[in-house]
Protein backbone atom coordinates (compact mmCIF):
# COMPACT_ATOMS: atom_id res chain seq x y z
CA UNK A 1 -19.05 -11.93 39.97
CA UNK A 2 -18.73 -11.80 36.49
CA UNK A 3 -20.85 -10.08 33.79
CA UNK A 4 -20.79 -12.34 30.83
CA UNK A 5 -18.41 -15.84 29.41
CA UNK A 6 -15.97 -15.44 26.74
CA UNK A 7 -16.81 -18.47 25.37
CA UNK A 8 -20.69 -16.55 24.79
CA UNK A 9 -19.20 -14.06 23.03
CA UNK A 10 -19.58 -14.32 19.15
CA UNK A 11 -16.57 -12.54 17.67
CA UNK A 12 -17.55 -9.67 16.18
CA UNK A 13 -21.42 -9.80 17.96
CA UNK A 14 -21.91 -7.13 19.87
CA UNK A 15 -24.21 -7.75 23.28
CA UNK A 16 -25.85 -5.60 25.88
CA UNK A 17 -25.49 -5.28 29.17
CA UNK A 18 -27.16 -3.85 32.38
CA UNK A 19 -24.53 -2.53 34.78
CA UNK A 20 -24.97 -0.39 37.86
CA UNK A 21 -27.70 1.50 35.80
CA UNK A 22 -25.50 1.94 32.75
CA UNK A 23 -26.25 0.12 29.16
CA UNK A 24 -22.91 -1.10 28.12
CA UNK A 25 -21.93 -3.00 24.21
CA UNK A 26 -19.79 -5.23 25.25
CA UNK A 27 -17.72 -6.79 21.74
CA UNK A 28 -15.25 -9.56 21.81
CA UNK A 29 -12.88 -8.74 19.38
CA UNK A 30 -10.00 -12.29 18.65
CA UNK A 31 -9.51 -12.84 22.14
CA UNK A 32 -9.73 -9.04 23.31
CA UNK A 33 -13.19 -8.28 24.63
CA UNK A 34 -14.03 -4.46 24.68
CA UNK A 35 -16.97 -2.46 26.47
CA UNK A 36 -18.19 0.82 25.61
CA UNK A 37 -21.07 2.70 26.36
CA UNK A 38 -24.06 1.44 24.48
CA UNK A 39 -26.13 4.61 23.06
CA UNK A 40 -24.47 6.60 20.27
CA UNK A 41 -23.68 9.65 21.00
CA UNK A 42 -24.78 11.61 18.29
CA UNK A 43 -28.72 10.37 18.57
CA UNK A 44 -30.24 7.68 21.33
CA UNK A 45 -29.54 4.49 19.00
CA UNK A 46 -28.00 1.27 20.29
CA UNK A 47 -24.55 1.00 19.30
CA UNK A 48 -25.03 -2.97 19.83
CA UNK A 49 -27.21 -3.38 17.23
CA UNK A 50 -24.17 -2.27 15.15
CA UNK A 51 -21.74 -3.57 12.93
CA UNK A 52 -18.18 -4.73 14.21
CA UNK A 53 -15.35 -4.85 11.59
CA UNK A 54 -11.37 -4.51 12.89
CA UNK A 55 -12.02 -2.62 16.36
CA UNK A 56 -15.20 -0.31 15.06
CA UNK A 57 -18.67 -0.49 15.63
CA UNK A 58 -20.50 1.34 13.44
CA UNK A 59 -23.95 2.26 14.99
CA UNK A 60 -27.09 1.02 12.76
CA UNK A 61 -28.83 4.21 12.27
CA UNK A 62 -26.84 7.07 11.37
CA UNK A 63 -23.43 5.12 10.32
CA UNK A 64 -21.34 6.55 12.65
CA UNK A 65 -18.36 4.78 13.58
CA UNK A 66 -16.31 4.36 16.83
CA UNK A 67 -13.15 2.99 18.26
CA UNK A 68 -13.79 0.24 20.50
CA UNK A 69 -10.38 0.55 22.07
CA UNK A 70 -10.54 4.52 22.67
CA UNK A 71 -14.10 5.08 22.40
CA UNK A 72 -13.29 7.48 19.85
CA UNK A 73 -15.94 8.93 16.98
CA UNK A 74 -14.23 7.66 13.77
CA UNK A 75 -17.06 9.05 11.46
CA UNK A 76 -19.86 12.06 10.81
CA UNK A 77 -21.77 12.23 11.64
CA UNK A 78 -21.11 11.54 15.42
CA UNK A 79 -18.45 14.24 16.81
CA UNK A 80 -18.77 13.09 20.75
CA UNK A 81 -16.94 9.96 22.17
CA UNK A 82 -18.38 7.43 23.66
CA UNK A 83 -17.94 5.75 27.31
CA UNK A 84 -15.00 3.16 28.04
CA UNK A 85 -14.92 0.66 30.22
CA UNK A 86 -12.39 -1.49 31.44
CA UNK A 87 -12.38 -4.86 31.31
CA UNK A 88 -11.12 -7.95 33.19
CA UNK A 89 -10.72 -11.85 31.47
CA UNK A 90 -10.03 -14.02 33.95
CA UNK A 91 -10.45 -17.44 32.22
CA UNK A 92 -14.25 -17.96 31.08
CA UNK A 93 -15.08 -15.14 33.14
CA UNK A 94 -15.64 -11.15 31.46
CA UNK A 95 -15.96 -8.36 34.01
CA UNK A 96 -16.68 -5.43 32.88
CA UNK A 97 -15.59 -2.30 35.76
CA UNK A 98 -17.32 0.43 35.95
């Protein structure tokens, strides 16, 4: 079963999702779609109601910044990565694995 469509991804939008008890932003990126965990970890903020530019999100209340790729914190004044998850395209279909 898939979690979401590529084709109702907005490039650039990030969305989130519900998954086995986990919040997950999922971001399609060109035709790469990437999934990290949702809440910032430097306070509990949504990272999905951030701002996607190149593969970063930054999150929308402390500017933080992370890799969607690695999960990595780019910025200050998060420290902490955040969650990856893999993900699967199989034609209009986006799984993400947990």
């Amino acid at each position: 079963m898939s979690d979401l469509s590529f084709a109702s991804l907005i490039e650039n939008k990030p969305v989130r999702i519900e998954k086995n008890g986990e919040s997950i932003c999922v971001t399609r990126v060109g035709e790469e779609v990437f999934a990290i965990g949702d809440t910032c970890s430097h306070s509990d903020a949504s990272l999905s109601e951030g701002d996607v530019s190149d593969h970063k999100i930054e999150c929308w209340l402390h500017g933080a910044e992370f890799d969607l790729r690695t999960g990595v914190a780019l910025t200050l004044p998060a420290v902490t990565p955040v969650k990856t998850y893999e993900v699967a395209i199989d034609g209009d279909s986006v799984t993400v694995n947990i």
